[in-house]
N, C-alpha and C. Protein backbone atom coordinates (compact mmCIF):
# COMPACT_ATOMS: atom_id res chain seq x y z
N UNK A 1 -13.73 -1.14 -0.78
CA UNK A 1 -12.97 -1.68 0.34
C UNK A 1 -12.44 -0.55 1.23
N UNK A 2 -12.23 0.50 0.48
CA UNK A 2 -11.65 1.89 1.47
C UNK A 2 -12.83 2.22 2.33
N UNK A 3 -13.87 2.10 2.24
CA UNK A 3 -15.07 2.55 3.10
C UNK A 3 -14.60 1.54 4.29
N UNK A 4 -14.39 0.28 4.58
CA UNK A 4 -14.00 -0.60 5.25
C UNK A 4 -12.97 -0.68 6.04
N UNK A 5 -11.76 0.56 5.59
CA UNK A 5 -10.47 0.21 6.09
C UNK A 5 -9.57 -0.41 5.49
N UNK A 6 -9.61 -1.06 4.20
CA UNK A 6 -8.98 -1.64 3.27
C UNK A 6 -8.11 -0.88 2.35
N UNK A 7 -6.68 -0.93 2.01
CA UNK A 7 -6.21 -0.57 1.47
C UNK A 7 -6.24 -1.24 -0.02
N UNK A 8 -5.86 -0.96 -1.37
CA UNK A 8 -5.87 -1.91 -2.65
C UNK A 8 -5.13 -2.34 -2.27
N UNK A 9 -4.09 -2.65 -1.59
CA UNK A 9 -2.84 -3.77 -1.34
C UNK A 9 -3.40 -4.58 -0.20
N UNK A 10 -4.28 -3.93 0.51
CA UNK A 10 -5.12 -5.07 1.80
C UNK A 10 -6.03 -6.18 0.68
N UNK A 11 -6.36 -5.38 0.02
CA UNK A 11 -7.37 -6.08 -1.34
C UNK A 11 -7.19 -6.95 -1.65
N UNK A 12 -6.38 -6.73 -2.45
CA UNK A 12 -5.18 -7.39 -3.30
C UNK A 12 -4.76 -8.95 -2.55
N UNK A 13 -4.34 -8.50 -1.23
CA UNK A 13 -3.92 -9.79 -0.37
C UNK A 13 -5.00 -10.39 0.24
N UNK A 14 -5.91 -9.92 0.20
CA UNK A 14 -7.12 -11.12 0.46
C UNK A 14 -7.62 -12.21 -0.64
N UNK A 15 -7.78 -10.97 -1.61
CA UNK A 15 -8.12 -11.74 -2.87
C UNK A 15 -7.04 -12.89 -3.49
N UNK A 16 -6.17 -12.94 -3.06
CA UNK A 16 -5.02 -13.81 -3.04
C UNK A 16 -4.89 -15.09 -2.37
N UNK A 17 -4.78 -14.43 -1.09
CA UNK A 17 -5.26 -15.46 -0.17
C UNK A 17 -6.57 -16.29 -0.32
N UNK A 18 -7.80 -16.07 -0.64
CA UNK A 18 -8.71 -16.27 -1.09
C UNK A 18 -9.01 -17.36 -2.17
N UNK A 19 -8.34 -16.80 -3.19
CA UNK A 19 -8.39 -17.65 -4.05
C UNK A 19 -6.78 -18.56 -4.42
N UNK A 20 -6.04 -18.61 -3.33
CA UNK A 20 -5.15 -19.58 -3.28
C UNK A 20 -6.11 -20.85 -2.26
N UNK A 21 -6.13 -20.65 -1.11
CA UNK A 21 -7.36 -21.57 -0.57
C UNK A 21 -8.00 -22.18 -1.31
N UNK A 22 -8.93 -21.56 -2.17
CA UNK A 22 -10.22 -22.11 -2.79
C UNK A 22 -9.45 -23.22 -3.78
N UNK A 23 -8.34 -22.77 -4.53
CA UNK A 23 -6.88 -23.75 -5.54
C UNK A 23 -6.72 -24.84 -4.85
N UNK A 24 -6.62 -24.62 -3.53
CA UNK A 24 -5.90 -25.70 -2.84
C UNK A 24 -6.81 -26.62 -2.38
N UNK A 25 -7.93 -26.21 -1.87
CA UNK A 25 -8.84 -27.48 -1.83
C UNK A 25 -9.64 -28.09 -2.68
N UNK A 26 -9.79 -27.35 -3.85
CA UNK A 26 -10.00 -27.98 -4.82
C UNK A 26 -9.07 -29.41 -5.47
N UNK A 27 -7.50 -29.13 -5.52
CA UNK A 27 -6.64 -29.58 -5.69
C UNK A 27 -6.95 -30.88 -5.20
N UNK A 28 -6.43 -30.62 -3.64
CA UNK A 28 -6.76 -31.64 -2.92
C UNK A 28 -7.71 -32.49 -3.23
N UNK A 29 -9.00 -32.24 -3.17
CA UNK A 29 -10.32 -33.04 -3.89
C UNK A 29 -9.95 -33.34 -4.72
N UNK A 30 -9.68 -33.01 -5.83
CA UNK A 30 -9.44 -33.90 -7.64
C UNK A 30 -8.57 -35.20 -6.93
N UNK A 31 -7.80 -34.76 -6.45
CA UNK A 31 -6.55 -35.83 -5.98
C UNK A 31 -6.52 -36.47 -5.67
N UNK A 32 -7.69 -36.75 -4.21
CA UNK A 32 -8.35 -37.63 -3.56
C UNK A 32 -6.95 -37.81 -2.40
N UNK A 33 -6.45 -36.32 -1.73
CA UNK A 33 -5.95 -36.39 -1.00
C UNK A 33 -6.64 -36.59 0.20
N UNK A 34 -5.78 -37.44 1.27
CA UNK A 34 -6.36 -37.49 2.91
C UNK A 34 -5.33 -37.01 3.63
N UNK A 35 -5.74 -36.47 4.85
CA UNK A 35 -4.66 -36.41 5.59
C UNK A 35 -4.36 -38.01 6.62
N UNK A 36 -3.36 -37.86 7.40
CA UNK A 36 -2.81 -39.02 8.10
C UNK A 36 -4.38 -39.44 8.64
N UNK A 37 -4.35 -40.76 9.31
CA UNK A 37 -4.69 -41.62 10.23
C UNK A 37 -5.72 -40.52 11.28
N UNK A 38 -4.63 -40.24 12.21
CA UNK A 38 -4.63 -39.70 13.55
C UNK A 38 -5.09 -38.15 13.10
N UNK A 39 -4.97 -37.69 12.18
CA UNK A 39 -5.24 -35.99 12.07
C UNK A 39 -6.64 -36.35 11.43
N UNK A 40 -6.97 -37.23 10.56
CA UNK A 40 -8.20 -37.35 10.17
C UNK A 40 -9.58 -37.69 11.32
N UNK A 41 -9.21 -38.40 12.28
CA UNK A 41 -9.78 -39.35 13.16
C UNK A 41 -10.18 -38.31 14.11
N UNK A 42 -9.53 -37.08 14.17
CA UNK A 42 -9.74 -35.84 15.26
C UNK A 42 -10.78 -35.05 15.17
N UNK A 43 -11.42 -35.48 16.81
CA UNK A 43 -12.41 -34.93 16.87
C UNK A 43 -13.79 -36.20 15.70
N UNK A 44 -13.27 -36.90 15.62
CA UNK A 44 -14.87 -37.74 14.53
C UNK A 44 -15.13 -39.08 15.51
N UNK A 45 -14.01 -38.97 16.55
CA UNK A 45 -14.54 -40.31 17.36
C UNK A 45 -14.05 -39.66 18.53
N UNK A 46 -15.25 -40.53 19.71
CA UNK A 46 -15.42 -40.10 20.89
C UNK A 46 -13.75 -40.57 22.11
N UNK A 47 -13.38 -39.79 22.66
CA UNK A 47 -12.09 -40.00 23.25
C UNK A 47 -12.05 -40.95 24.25
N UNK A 48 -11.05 -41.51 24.49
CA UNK A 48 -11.19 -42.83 25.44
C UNK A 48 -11.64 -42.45 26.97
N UNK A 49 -12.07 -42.76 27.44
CA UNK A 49 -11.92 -42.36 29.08
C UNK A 49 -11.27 -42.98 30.23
């Protein structure tokens, strides 16, 4: 990662970040979470005119 510009603490916080994400949508899936109505619907249907 130092060839890159990466510090082990830049590392460190990706790999974190990284695999907190990957936790969380997994999560979500088992759960069979959705989001609202209106945040789901965004952008999947064409806007009124």
């Amino acid at each position: 990662m130092a060839a890159h510009g990466f510090s082990d603490e830049d590392a460190w916080d990706i790999a974190a970040i990284t695999a907190f994400f990957g936790l969380s949508n997994r999560m979500a899936s088992f759960s069979g979470m959705q989001p609202n109505p209106e945040f789901y619907l965004m952008g999947r249907v064409p806007k009124q005119k």
